[in-house]
N, C-alpha and C. Protein backbone atom coordinates (compact mmCIF):
# COMPACT_ATOMS: atom_id res chain seq x y z
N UNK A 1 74.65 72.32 109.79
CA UNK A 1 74.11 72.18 111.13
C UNK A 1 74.21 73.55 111.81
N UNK A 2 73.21 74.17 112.09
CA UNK A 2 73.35 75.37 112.97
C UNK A 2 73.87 75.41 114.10
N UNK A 3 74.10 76.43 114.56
CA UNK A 3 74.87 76.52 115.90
C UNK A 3 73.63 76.83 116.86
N UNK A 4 73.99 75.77 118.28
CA UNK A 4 73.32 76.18 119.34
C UNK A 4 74.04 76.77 120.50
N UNK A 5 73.53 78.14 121.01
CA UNK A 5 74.22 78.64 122.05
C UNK A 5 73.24 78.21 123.17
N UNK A 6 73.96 78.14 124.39
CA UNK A 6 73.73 78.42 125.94
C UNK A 6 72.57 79.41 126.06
N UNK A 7 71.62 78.78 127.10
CA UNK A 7 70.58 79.94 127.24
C UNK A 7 71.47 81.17 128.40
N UNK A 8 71.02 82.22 127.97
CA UNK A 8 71.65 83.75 129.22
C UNK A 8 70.90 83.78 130.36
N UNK A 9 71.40 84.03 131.03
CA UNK A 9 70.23 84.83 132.53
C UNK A 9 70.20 86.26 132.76
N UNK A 10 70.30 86.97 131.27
CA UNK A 10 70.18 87.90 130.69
C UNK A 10 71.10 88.75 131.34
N UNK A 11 71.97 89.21 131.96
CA UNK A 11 72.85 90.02 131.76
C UNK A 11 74.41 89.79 130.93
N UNK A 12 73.83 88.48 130.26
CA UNK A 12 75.38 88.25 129.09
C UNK A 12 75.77 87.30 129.77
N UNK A 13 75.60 86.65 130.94
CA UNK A 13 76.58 85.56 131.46
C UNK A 13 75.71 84.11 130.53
N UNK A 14 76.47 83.02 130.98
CA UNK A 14 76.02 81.78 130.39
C UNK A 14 75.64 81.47 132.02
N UNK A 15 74.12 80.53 131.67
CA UNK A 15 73.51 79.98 132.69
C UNK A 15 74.48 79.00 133.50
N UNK A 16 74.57 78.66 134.82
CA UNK A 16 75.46 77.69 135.68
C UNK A 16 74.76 76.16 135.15
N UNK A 17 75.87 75.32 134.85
CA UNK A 17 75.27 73.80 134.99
C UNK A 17 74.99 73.43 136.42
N UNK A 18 73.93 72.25 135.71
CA UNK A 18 73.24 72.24 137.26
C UNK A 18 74.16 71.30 137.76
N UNK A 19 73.99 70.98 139.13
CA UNK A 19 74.85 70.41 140.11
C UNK A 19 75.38 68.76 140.09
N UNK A 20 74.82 68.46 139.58
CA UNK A 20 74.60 66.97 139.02
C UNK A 20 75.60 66.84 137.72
N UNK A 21 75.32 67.73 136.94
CA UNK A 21 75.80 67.41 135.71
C UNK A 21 77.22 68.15 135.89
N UNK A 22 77.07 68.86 136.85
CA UNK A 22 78.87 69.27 137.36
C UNK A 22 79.68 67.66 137.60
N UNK A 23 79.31 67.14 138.67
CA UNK A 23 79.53 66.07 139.45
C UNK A 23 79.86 65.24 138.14
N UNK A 24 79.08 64.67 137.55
CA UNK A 24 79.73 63.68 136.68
C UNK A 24 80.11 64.35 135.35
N UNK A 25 80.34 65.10 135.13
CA UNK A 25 81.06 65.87 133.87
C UNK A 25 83.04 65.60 135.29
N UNK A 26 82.99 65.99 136.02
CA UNK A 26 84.27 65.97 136.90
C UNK A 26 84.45 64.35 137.23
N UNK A 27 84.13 63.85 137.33
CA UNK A 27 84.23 61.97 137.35
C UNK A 27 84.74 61.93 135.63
N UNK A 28 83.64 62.06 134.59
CA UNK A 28 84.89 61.42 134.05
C UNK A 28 85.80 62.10 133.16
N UNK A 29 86.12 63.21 133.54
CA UNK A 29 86.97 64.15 133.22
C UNK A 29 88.24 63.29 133.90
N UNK A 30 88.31 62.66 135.69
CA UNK A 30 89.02 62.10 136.19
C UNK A 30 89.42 60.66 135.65
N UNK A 31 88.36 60.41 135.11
CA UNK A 31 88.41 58.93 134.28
C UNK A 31 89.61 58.88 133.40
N UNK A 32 89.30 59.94 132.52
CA UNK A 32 90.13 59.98 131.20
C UNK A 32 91.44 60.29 131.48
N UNK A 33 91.79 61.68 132.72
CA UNK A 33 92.72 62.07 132.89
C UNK A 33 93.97 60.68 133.49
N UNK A 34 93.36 59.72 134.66
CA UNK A 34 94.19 58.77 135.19
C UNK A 34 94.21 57.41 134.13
N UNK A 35 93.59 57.45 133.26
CA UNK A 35 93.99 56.69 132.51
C UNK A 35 94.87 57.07 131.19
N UNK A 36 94.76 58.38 131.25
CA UNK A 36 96.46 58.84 130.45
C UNK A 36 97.19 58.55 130.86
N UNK A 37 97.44 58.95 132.60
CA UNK A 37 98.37 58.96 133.33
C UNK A 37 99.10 57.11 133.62
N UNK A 38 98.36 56.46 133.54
CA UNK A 38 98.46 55.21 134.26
C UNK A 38 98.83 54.53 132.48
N UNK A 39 98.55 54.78 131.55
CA UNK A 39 99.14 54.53 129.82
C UNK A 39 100.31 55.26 129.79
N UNK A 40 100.64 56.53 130.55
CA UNK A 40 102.13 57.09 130.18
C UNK A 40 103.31 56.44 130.80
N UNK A 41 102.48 56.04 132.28
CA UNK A 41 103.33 55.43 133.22
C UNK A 41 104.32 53.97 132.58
N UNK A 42 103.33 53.28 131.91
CA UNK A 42 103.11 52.05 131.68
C UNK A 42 104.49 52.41 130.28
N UNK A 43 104.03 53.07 129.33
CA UNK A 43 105.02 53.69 128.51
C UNK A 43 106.05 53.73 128.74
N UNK A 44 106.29 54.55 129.60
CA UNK A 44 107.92 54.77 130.40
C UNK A 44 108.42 53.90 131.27
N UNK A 45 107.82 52.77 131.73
CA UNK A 45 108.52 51.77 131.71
C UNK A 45 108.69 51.19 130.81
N UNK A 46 107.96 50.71 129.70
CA UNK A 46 108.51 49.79 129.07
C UNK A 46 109.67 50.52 127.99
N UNK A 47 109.75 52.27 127.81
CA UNK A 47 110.68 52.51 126.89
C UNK A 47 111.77 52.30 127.68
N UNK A 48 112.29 52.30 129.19
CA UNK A 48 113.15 52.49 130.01
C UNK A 48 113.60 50.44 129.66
N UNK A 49 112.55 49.99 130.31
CA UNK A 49 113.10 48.45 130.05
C UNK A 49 114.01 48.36 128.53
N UNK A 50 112.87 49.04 127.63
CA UNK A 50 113.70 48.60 126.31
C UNK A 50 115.24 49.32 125.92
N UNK A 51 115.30 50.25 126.27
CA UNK A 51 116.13 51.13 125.96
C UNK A 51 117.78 50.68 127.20
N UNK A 52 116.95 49.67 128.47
CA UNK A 52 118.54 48.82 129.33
C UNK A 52 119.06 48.11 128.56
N UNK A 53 117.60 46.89 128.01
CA UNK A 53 118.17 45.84 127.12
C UNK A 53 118.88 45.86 126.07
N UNK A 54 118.19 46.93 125.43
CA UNK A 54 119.23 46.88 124.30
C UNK A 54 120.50 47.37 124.35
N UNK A 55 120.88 47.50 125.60
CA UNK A 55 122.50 48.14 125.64
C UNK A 55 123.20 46.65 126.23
N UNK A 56 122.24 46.06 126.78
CA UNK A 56 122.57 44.54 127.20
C UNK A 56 122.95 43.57 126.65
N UNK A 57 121.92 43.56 125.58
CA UNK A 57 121.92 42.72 124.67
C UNK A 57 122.34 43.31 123.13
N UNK A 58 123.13 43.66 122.72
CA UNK A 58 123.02 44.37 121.28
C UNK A 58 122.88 43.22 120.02
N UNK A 59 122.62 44.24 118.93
CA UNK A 59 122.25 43.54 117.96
C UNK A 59 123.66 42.66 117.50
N UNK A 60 123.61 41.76 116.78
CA UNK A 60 124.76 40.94 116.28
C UNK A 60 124.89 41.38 114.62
């Protein structure tokens, strides 16, 4: 598969995305990011829950 580059606006820079495709490229950039956040959260409670109980309850 060949490589496709970015068109230039000829002095070497890469052309600006247009304004639109800023906007939702940043939505779900936010998407992905708070749903790490809100899966890590969720994580660390439940390693915290697990990690009381089992000092609570130990194995037999």
């Amino acid at each position: 598969m060949p490589l496709v580059f970015p068109k230039t606006t000829g002095g070497g820079t890469i052309a600006p995305m247009s304004p639109i495709l800023a906007v939702v490229w940043h939505f779900w950039i936010a998407v992905i990011l708070s749903g790490g956040a809100v899966l890590a959260l969720i994580a660390t409670i439940a390693a915290y829950a697990a990690a009381v109980s089992r000092t609570r309850y130990p194995k037999r």
